[in-house]
C-alpha atoms as a PDB file:
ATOM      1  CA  UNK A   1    -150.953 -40.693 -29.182  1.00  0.00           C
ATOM      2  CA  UNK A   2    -147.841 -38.518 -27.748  1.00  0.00           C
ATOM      3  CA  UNK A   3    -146.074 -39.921 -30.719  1.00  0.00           C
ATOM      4  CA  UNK A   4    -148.407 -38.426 -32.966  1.00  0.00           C
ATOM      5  CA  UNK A   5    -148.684 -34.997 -30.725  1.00  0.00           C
ATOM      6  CA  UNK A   6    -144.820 -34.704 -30.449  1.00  0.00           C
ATOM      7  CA  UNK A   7    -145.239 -35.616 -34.622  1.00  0.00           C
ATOM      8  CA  UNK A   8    -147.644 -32.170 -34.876  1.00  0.00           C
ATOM      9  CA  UNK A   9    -145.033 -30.073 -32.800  1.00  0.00           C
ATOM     10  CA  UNK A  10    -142.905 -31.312 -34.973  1.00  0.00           C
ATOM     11  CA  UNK A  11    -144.025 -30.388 -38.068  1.00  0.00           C
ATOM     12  CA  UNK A  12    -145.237 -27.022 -36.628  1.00  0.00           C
ATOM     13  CA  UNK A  13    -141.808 -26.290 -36.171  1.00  0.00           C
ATOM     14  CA  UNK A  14    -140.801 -27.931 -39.377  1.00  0.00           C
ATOM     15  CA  UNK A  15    -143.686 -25.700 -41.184  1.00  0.00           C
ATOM     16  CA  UNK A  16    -142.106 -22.803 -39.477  1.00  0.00           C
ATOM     17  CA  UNK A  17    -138.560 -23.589 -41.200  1.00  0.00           C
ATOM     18  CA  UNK A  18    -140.655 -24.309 -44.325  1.00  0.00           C
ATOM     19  CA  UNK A  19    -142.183 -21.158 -44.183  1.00  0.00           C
ATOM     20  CA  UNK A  20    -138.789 -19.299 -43.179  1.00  0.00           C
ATOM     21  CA  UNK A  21    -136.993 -21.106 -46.072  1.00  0.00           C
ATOM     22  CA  UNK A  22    -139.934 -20.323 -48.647  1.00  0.00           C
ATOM     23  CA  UNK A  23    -140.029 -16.942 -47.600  1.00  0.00           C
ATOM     24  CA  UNK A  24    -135.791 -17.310 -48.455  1.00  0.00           C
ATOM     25  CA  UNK A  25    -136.051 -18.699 -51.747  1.00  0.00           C
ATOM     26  CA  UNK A  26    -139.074 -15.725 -52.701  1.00  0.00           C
ATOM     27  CA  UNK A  27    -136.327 -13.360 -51.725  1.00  0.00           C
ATOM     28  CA  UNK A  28    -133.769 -14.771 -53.676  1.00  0.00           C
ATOM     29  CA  UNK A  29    -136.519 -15.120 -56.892  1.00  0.00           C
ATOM     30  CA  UNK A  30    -137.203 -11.221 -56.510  1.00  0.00           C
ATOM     31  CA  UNK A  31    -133.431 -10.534 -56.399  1.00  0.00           C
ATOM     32  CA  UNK A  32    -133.508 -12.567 -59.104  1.00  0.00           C
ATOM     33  CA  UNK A  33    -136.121 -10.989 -60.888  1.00  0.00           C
ATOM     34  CA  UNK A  34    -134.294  -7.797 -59.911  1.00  0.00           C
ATOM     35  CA  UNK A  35    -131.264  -9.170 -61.419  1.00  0.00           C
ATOM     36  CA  UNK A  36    -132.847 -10.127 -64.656  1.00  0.00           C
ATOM     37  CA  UNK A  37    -134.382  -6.850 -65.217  1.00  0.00           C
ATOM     38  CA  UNK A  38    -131.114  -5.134 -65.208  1.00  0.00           C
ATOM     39  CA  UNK A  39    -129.635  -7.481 -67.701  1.00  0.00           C
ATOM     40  CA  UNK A  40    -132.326  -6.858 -69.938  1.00  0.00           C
ATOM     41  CA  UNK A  41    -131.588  -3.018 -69.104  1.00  0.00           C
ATOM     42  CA  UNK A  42    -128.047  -3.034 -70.061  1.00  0.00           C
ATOM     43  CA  UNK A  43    -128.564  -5.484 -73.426  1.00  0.00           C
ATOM     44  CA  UNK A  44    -131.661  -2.443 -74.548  1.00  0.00           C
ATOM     45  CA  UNK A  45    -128.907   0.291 -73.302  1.00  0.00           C
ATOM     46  CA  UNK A  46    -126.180  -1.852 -75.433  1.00  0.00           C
ATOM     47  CA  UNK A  47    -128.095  -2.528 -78.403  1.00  0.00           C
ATOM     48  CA  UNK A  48    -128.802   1.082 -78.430  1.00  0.00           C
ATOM     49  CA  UNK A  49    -125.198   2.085 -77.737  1.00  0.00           C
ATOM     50  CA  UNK A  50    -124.170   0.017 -81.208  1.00  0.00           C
ATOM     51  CA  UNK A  51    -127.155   1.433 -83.185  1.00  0.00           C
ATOM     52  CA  UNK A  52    -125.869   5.275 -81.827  1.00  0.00           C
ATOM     53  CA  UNK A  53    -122.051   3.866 -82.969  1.00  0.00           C
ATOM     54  CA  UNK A  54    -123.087   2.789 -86.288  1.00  0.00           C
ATOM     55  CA  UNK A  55    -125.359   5.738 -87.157  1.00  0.00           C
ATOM     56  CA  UNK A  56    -122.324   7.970 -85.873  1.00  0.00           C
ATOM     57  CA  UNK A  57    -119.899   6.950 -87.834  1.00  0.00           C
ATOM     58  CA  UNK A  58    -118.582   8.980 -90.789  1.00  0.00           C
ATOM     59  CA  UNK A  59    -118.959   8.196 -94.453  1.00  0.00           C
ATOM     60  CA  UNK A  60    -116.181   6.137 -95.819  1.00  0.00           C
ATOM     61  CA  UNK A  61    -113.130   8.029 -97.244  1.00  0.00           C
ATOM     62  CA  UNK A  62    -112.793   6.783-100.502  1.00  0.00           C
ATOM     63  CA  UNK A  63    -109.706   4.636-100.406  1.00  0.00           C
ATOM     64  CA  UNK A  64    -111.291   2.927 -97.527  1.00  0.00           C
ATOM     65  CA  UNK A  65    -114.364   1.576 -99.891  1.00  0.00           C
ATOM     66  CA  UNK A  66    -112.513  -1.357-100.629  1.00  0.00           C
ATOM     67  CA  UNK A  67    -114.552  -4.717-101.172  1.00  0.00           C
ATOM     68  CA  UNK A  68    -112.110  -5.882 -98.261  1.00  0.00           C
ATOM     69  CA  UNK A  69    -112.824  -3.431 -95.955  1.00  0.00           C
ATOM     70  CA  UNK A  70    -117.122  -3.693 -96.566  1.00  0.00           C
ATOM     71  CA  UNK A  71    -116.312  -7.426 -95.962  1.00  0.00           C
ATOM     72  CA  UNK A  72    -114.876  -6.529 -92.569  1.00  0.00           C
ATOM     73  CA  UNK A  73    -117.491  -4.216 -91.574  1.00  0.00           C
ATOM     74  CA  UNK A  74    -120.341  -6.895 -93.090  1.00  0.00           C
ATOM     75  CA  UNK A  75    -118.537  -9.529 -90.839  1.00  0.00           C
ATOM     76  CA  UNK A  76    -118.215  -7.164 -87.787  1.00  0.00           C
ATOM     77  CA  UNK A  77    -122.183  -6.373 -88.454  1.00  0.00           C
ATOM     78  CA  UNK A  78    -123.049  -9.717 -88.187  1.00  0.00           C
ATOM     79  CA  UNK A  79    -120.939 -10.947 -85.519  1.00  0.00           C
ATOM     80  CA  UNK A  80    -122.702  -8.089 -83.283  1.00  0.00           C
ATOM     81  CA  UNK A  81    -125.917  -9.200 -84.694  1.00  0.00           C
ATOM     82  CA  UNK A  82    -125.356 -12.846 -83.412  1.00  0.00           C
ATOM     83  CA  UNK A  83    -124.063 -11.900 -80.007  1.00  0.00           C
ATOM     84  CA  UNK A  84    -127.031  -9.997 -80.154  1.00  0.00           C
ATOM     85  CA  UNK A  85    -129.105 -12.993 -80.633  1.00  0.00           C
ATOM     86  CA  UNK A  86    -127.127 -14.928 -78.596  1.00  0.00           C
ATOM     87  CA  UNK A  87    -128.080 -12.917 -75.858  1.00  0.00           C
ATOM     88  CA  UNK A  88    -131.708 -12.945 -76.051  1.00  0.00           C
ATOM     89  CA  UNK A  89    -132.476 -16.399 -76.723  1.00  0.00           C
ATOM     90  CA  UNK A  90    -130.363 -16.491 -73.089  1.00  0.00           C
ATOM     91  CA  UNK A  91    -132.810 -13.776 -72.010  1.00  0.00           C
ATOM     92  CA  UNK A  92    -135.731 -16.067 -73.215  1.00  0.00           C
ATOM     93  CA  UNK A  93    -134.402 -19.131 -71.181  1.00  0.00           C
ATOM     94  CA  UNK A  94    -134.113 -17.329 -68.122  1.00  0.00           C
ATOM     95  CA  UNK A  95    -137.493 -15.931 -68.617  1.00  0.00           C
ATOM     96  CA  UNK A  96    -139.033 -19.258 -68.943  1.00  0.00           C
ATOM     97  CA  UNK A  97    -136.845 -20.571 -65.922  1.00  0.00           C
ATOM     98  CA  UNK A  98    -138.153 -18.088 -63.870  1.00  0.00           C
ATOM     99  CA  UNK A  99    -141.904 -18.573 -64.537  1.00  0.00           C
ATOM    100  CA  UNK A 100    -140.990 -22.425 -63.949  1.00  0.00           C
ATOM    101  CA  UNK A 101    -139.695 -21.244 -60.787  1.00  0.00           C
ATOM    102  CA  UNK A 102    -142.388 -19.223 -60.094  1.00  0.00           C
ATOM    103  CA  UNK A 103    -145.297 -21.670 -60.719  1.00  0.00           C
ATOM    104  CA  UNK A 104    -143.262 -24.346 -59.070  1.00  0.00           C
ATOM    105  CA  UNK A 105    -142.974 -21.919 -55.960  1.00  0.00           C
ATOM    106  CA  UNK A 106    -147.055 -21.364 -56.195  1.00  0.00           C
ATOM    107  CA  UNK A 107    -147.518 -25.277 -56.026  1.00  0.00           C
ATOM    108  CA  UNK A 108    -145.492 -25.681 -53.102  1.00  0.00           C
ATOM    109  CA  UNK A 109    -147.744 -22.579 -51.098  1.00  0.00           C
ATOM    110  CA  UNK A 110    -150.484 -24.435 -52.085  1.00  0.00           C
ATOM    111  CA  UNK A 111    -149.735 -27.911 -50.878  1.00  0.00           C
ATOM    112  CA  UNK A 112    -148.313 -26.704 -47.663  1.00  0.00           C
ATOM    113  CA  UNK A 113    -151.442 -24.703 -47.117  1.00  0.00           C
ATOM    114  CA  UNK A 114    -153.442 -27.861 -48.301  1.00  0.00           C
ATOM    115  CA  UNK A 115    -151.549 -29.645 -45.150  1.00  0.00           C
ATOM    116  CA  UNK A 116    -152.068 -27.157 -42.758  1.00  0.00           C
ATOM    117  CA  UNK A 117    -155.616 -26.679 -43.854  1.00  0.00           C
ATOM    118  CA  UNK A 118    -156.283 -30.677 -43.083  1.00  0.00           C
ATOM    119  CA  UNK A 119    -154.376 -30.350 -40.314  1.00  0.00           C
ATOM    120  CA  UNK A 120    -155.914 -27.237 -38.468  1.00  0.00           C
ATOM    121  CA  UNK A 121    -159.764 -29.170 -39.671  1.00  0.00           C
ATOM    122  CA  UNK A 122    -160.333 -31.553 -36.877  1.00  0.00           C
ATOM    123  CA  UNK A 123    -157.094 -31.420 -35.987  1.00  0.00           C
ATOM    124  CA  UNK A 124    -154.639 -34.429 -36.187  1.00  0.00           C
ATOM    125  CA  UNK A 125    -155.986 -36.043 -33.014  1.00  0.00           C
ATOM    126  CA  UNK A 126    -159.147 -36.520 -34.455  1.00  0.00           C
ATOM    127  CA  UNK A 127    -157.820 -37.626 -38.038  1.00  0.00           C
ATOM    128  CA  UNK A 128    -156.204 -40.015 -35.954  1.00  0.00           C
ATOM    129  CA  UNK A 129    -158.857 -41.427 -33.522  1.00  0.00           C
ATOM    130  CA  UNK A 130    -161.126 -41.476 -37.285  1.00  0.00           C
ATOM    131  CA  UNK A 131    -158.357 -43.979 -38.787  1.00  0.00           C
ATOM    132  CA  UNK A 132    -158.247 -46.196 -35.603  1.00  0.00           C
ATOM    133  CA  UNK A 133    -161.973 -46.259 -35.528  1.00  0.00           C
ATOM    134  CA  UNK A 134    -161.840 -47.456 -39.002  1.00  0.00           C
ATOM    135  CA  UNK A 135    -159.226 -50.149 -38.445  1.00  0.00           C
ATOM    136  CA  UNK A 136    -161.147 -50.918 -34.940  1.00  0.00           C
ATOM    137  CA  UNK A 137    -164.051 -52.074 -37.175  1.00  0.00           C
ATOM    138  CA  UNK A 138    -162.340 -53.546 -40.339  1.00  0.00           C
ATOM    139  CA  UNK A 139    -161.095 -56.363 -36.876  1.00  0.00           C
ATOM    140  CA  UNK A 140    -164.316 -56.612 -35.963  1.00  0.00           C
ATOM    141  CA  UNK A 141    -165.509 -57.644 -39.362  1.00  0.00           C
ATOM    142  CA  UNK A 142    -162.930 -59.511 -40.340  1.00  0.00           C
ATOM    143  CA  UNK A 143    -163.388 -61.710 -37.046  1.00  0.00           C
ATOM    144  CA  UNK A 144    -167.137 -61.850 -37.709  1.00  0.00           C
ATOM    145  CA  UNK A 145    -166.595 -63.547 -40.982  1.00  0.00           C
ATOM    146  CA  UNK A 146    -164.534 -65.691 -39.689  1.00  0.00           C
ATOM    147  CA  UNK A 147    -161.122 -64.255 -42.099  1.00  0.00           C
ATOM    148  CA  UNK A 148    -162.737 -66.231 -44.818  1.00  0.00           C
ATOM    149  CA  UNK A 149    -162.706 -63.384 -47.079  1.00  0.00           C
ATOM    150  CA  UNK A 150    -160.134 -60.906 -45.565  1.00  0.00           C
ATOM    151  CA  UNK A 151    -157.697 -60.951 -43.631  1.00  0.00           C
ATOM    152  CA  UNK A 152    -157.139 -58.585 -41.128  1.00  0.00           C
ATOM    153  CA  UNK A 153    -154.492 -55.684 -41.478  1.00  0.00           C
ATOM    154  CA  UNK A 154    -151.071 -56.326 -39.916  1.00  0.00           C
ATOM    155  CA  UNK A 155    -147.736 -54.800 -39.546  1.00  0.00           C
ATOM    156  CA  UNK A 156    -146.971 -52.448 -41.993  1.00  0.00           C
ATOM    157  CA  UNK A 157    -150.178 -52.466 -43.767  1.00  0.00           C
ATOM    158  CA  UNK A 158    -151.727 -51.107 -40.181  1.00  0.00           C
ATOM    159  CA  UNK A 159    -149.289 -48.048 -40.954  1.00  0.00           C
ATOM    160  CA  UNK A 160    -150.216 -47.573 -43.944  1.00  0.00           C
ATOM    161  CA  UNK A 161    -153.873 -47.520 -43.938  1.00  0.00           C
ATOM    162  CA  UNK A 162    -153.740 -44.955 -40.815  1.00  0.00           C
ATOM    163  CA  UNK A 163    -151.069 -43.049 -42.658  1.00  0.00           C
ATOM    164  CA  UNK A 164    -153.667 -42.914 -45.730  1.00  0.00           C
ATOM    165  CA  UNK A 165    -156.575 -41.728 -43.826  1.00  0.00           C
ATOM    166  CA  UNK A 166    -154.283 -38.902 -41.749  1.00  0.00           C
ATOM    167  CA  UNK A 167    -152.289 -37.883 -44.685  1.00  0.00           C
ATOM    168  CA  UNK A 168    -154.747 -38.404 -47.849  1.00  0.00           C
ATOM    169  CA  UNK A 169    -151.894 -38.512 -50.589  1.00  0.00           C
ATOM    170  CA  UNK A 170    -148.694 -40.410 -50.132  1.00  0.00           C
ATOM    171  CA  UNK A 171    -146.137 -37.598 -50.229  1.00  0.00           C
ATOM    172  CA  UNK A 172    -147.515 -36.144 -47.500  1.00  0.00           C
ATOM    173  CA  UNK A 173    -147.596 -39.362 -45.350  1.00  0.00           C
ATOM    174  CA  UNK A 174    -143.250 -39.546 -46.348  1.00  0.00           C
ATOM    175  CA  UNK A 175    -143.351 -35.951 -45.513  1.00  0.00           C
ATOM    176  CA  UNK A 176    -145.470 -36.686 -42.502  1.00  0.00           C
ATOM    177  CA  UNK A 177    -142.889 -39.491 -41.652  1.00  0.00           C
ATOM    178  CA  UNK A 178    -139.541 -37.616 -42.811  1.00  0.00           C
ATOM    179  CA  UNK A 179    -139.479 -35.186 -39.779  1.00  0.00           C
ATOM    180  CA  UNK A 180    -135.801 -34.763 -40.219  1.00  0.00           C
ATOM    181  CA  UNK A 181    -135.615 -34.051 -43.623  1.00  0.00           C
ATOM    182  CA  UNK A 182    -132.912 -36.309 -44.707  1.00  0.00           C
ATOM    183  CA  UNK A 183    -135.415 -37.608 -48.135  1.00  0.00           C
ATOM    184  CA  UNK A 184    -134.918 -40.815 -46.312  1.00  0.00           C
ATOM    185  CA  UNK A 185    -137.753 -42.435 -43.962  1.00  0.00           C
ATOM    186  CA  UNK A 186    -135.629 -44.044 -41.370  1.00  0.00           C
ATOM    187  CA  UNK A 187    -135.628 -46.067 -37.181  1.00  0.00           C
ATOM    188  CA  UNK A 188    -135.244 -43.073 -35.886  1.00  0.00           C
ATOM    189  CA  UNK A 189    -137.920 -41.616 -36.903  1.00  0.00           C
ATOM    190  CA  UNK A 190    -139.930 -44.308 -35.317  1.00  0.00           C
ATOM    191  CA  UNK A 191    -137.795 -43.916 -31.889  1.00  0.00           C
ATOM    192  CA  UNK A 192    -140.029 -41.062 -29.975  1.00  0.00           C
END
């Protein structure tokens, strides 16, 4: 039981740095955001720049009407036109990046207020005493019938049936279980 009470002060604190670090990374999405906004400023002020250049520009003297010299200014045209393109098909992909990011960032608010949510109902004391209660009688039937049919749960299996009952999904039991964040469930988190 302190193990699973030092466990919630735990992840309070490890919510906290959540939090913290989610509020980071909305930061960095608005700057972001902010930054991407004034790219698509200067390519508008830039495509309007080479329209204004091209509508300035004076008739061709007539030696310089030369097939070669259209040729140039057809090539130049189009180069500008594919840079052009070139640079909003980048603009698309780092619109649709950004709404990836975005919904991505949504689902993650969501499952962390999901956790807290289950936590703050009934608290994680009583999600607790609910699982051992469970297990407490899955014993008692499995030594009324004699372990003809079932066996009781041992080891491992004990941890994960109570982590299943506390946690509900398994991500949240390895998140449950990963209090140092390393991705990796290890002995020491089993030492306190």
């Amino acid at each position: 039981l302190a193990f699973c009470e030092r466990r919630c002060q735990d992840g309070a604190r490890q919510r906290a740095r959540d939090t913290e670090a989610v509020r980071r990374h909305q930061e960095m999405q608005r700057d972001e955001l902010h930054e991407l906004e004034e790219a698509e400023e200067r390519l508008r002020i830039s495509k309007a720049c080479v329209a204004d250049a091209l509508a300035m520009r004076r008739a061709p003297i007539e030696d310089s009407c030369s097939p070669e010299t259209l040729r140039d200014a057809a090539a130049e045209v189009k180069e500008r036109q594919e840079a052009c393109m070139r640079a909003q098909q980048q603009l698309e992909e780092l619109h649709e990046e950004c709404g990836h990011l975005l919904r991505l960032n949504g689902a993650a608010e969501t499952r962390v207020e999901e956790l807290e949510q289950r936590l703050a109902q009934g608290g994680l004391r009583a999600a607790v005493e609910r699982a051992m209660a469970s297990l407490r009688k899955m014993d008692a039937d499995c030594k009324l019938n004699g372990g003809s049919t079932n066996r009781p749960l041992q080891g491992a299996e004990r941890l994960v049936y109570v982590l299943a009952q506390v946690c509900g999904v398994p991500r949240m039991a390895y998140l449950t279980l990963d209090s140092n964040r390393s991705g990796r469930v290890s002995m020491c988190e089993f030492d306190s």
